[in-house]
PDB file of N, CA and C in Angstrom:
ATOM      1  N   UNK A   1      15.209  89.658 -52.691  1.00  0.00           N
ATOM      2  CA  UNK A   1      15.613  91.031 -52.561  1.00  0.00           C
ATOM      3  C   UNK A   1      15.785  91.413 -51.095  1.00  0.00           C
ATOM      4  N   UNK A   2      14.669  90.911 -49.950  1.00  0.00           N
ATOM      5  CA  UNK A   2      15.090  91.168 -49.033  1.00  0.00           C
ATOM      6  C   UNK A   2      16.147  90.605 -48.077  1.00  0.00           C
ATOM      7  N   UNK A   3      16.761  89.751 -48.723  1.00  0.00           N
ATOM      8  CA  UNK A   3      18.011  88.896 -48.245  1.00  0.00           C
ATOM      9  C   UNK A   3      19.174  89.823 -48.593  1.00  0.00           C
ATOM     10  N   UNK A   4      19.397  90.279 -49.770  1.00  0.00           N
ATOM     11  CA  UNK A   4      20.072  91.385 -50.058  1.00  0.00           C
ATOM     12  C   UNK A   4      20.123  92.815 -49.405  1.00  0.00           C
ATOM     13  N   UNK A   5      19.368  92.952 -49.341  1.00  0.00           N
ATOM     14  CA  UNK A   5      19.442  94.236 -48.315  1.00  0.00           C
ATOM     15  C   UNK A   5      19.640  93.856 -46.951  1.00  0.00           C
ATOM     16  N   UNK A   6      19.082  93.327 -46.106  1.00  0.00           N
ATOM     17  CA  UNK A   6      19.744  92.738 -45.030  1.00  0.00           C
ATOM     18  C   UNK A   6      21.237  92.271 -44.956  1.00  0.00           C
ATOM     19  N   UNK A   7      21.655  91.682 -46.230  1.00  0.00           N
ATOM     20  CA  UNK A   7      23.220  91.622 -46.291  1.00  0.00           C
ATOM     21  C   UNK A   7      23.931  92.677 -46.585  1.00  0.00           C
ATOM     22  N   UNK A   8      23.586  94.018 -46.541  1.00  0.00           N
ATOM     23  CA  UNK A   8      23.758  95.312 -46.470  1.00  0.00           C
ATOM     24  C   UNK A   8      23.241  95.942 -45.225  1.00  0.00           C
ATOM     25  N   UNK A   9      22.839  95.550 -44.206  1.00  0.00           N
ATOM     26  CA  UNK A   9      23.297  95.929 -42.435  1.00  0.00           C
ATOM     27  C   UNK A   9      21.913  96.884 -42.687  1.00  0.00           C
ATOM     28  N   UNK A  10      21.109  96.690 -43.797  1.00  0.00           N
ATOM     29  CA  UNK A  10      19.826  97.596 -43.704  1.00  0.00           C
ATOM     30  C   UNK A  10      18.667  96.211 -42.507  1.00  0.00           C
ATOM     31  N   UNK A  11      17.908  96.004 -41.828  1.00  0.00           N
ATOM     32  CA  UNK A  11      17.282  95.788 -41.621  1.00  0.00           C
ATOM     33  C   UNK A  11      15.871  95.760 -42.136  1.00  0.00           C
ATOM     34  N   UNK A  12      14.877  94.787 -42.469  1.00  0.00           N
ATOM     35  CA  UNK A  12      13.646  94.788 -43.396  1.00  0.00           C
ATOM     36  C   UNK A  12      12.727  93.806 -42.560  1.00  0.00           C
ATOM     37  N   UNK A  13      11.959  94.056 -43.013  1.00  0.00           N
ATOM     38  CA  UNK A  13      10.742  93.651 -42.576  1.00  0.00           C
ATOM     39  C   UNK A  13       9.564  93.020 -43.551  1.00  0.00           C
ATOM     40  N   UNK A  14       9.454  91.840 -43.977  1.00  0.00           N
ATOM     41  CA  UNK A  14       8.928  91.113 -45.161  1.00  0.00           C
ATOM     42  C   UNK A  14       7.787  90.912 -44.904  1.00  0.00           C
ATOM     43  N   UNK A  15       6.858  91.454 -45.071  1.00  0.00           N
ATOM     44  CA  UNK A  15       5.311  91.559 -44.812  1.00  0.00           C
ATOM     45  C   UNK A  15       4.966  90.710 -46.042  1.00  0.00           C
ATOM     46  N   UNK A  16       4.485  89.352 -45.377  1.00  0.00           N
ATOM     47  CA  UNK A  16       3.757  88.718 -46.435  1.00  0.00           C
ATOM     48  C   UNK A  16       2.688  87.680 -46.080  1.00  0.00           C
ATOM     49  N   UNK A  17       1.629  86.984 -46.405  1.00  0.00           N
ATOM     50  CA  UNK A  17       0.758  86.477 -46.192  1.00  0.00           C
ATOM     51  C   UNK A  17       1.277  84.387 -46.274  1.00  0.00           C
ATOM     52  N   UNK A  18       2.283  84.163 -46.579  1.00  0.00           N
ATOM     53  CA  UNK A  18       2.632  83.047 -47.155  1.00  0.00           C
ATOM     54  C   UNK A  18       4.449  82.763 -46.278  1.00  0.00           C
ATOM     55  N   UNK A  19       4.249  82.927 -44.804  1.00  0.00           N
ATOM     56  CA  UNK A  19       4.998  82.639 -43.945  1.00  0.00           C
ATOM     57  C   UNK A  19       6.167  81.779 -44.475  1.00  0.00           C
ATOM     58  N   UNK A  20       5.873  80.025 -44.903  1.00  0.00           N
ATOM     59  CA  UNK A  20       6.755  79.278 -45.328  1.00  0.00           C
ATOM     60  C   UNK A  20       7.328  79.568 -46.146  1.00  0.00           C
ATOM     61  N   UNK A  21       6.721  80.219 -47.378  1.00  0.00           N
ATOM     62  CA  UNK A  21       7.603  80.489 -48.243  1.00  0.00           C
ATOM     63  C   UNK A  21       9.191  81.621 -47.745  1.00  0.00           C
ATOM     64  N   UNK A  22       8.490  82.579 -47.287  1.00  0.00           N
ATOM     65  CA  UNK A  22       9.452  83.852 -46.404  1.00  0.00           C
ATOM     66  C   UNK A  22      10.565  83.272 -45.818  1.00  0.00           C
ATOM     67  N   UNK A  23      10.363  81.886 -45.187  1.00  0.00           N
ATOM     68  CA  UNK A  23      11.294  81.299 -44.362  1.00  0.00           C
ATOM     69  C   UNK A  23      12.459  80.557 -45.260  1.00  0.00           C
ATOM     70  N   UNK A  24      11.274  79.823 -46.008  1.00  0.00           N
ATOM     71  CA  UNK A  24      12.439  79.057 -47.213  1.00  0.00           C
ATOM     72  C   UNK A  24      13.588  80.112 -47.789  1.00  0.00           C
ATOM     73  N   UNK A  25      13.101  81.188 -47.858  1.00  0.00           N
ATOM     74  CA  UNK A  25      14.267  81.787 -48.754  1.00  0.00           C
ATOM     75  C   UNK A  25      14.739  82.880 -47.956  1.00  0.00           C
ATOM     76  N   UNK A  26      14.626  82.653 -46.325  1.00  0.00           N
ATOM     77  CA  UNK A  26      15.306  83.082 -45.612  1.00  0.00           C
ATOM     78  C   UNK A  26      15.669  84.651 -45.420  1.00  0.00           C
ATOM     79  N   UNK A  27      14.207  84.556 -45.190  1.00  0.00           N
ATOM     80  CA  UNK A  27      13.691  86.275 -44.816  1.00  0.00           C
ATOM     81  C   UNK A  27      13.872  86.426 -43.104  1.00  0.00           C
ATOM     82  N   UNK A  28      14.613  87.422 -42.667  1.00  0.00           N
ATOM     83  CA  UNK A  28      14.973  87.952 -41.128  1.00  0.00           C
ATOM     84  C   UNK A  28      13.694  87.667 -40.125  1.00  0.00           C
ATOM     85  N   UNK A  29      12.956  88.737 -40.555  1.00  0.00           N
ATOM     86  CA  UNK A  29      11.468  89.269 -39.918  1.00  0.00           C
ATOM     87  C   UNK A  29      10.563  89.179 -41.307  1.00  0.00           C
ATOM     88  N   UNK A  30       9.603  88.259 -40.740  1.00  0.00           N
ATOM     89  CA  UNK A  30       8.556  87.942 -41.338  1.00  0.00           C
ATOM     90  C   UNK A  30       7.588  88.170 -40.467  1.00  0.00           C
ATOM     91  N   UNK A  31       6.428  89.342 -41.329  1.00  0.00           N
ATOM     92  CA  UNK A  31       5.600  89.919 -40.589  1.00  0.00           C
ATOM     93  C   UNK A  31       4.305  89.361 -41.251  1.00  0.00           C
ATOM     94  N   UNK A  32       3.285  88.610 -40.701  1.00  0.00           N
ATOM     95  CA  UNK A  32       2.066  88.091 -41.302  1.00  0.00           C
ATOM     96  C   UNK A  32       1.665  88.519 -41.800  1.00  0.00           C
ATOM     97  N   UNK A  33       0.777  88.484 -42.890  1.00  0.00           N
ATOM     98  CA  UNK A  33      -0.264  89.276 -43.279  1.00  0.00           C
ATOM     99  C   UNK A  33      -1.534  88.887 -43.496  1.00  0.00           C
ATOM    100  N   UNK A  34      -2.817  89.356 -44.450  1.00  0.00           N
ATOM    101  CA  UNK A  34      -4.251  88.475 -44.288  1.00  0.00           C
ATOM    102  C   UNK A  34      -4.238  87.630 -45.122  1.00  0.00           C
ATOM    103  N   UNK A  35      -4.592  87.947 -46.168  1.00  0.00           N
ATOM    104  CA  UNK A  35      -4.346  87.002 -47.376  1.00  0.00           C
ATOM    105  C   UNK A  35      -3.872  87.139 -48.603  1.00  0.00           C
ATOM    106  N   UNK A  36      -4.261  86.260 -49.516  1.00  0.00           N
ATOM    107  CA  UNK A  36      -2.865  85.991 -50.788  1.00  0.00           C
ATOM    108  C   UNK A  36      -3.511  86.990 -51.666  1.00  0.00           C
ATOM    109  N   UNK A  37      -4.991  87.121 -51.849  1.00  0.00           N
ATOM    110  CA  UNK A  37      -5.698  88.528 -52.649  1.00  0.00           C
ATOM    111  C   UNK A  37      -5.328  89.637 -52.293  1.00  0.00           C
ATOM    112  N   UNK A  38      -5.499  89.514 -50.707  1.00  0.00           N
ATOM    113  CA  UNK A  38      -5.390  91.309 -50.101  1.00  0.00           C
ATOM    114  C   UNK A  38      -4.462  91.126 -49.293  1.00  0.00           C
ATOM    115  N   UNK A  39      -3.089  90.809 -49.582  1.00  0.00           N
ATOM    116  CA  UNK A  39      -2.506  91.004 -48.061  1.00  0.00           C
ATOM    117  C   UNK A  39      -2.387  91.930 -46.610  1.00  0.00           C
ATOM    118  N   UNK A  40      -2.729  93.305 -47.277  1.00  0.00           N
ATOM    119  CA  UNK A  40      -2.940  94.317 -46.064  1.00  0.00           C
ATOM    120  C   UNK A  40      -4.328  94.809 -46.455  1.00  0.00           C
ATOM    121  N   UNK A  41      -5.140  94.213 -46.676  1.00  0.00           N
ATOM    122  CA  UNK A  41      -6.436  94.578 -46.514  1.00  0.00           C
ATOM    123  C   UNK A  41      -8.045  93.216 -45.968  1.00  0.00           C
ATOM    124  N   UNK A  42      -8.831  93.806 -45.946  1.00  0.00           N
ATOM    125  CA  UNK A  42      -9.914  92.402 -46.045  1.00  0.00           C
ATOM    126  C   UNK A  42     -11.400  93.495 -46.569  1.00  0.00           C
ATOM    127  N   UNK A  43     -11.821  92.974 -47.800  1.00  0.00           N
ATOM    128  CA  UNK A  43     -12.817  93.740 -48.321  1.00  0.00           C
ATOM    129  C   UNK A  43     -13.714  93.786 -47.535  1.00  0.00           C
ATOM    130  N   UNK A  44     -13.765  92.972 -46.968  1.00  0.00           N
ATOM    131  CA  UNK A  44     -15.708  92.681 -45.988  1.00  0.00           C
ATOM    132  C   UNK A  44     -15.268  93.746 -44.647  1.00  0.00           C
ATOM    133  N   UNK A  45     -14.062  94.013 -44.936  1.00  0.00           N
ATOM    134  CA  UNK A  45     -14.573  95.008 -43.518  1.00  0.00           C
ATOM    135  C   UNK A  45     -14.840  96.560 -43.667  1.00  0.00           C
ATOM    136  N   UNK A  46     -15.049  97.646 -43.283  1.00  0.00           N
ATOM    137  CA  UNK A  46     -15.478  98.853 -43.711  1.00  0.00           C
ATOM    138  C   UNK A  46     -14.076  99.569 -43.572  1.00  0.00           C
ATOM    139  N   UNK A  47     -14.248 100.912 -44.089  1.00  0.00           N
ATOM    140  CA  UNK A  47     -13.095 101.425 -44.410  1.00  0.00           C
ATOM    141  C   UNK A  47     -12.470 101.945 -43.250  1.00  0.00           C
ATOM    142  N   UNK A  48     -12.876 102.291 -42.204  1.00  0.00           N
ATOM    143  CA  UNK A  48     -12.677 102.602 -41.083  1.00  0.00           C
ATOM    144  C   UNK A  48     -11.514 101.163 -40.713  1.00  0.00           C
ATOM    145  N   UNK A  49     -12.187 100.021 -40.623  1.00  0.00           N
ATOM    146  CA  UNK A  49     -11.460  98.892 -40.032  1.00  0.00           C
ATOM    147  C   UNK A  49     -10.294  98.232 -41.076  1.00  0.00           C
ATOM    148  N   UNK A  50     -10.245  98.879 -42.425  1.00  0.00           N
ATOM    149  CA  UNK A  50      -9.784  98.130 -43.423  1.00  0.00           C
ATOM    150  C   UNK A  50      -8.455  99.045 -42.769  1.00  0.00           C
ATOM    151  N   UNK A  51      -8.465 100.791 -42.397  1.00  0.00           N
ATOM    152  CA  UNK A  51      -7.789 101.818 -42.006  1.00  0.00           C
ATOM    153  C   UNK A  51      -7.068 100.933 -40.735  1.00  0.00           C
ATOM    154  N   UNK A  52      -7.537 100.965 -39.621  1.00  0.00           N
ATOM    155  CA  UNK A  52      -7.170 100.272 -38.518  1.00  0.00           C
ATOM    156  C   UNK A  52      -6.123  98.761 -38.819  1.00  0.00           C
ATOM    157  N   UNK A  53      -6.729  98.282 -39.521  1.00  0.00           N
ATOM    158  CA  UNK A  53      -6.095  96.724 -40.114  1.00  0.00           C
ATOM    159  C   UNK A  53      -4.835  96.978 -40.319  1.00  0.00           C
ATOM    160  N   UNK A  54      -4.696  97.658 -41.559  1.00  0.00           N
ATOM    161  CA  UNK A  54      -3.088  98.524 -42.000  1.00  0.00           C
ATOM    162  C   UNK A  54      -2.202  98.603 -41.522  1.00  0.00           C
ATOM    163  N   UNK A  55      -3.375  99.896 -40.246  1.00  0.00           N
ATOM    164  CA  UNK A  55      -2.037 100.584 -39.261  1.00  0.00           C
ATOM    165  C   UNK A  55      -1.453  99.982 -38.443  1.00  0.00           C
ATOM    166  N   UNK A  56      -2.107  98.769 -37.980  1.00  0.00           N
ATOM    167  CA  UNK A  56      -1.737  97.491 -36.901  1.00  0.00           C
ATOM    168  C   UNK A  56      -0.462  97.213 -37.865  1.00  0.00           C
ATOM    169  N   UNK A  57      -0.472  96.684 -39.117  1.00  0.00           N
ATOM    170  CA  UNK A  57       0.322  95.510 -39.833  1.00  0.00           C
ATOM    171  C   UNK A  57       1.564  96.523 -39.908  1.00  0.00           C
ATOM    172  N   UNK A  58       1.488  97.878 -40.452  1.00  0.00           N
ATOM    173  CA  UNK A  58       2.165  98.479 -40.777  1.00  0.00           C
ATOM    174  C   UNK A  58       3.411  98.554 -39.456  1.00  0.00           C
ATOM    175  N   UNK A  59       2.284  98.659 -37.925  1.00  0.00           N
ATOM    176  CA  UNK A  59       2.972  99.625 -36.541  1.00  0.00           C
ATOM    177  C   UNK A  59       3.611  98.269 -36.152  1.00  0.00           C
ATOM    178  N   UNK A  60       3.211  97.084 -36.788  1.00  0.00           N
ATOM    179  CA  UNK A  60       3.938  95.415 -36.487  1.00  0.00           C
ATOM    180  C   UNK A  60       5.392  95.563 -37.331  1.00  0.00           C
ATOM    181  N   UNK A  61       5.271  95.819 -38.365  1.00  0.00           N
ATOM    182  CA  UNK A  61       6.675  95.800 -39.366  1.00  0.00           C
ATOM    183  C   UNK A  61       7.228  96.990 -38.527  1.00  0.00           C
ATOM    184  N   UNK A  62       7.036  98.090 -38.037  1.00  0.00           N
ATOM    185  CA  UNK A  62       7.918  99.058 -37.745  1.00  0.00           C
ATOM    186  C   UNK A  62       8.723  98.685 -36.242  1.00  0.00           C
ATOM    187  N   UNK A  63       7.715  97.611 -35.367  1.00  0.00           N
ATOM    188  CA  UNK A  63       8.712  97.294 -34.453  1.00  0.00           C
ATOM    189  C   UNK A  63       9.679  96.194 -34.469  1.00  0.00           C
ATOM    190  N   UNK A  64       9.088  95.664 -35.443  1.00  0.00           N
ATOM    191  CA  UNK A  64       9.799  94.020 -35.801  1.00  0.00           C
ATOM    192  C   UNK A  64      11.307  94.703 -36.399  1.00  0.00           C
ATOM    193  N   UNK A  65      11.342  96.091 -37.106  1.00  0.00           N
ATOM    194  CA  UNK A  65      12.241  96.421 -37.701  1.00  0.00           C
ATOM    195  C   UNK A  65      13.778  97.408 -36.215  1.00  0.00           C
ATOM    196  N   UNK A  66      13.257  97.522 -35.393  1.00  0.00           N
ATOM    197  CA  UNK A  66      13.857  97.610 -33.995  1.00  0.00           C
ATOM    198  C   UNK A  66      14.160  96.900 -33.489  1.00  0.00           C
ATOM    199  N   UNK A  67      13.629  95.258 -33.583  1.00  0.00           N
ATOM    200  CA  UNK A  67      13.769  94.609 -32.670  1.00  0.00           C
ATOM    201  C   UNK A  67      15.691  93.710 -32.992  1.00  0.00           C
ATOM    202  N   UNK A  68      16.758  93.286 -32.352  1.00  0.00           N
ATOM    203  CA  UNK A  68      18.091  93.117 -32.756  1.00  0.00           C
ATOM    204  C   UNK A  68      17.610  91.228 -32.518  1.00  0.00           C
ATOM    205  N   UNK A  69      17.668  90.874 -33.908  1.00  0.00           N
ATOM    206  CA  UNK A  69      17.606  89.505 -33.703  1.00  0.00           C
ATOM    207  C   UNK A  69      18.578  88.806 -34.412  1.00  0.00           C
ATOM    208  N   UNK A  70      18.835  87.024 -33.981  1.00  0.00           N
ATOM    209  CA  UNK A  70      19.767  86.642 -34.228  1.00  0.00           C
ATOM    210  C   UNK A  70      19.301  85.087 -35.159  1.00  0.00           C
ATOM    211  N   UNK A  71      18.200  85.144 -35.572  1.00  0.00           N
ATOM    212  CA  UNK A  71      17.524  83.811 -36.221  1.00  0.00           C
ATOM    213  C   UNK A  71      16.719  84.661 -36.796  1.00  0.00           C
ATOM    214  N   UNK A  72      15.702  83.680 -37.728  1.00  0.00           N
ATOM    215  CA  UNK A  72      14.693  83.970 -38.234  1.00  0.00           C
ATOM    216  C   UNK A  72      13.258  84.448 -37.102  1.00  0.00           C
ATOM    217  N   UNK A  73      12.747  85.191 -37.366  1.00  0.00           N
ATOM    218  CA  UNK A  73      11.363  85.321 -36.471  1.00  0.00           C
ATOM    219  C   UNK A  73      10.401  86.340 -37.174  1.00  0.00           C
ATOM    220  N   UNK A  74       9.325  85.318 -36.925  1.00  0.00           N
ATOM    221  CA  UNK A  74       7.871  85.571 -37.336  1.00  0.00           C
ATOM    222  C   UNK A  74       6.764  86.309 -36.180  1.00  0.00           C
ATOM    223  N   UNK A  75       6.637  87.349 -36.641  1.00  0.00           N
ATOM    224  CA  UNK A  75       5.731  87.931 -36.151  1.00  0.00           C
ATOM    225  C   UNK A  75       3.918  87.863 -36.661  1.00  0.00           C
ATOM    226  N   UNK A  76       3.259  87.395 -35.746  1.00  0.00           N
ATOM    227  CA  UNK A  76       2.307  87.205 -35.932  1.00  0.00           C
ATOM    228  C   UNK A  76       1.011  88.605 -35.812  1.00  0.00           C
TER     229      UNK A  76
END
């Protein structure tokens, strides 16, 4: 899906925890995430930091989605 929209001049940002796969099927911006249970979260941390965690991943996809690229790239 996000190959499709990108072939519509929208720009996306594929937040996912499972990098290779993102690449295989040839996702733009691939934005990391934690893991395959929680991708934008981690239970063991408190809600305060689970809050913080987010806003990082979230404020990562929003610049990755500015940035004018010409290959694939992974943001870590």
């Amino acid at each position: 899906m996000v190959i499709e929209i990108e072939k519509e001049g929208i720009p996306t940002a594929h937040m996912v925890n499972m990098v290779p796969v993102a690449q295989n099927v040839g996702s733009a911006r691939i934005v990391k995430t934690v893991a395959i249970s929680h991708p934008l979260g981690d239970p063991a941390l408190s809600q305060e930091e689970q809050y913080d965690l987010r806003y990082k991943l979230v404020e990562k996809a929003l610049a990755a989605l500015t940035d004018d690229i010409d290959e694939q790239t992974v943001y870590l």
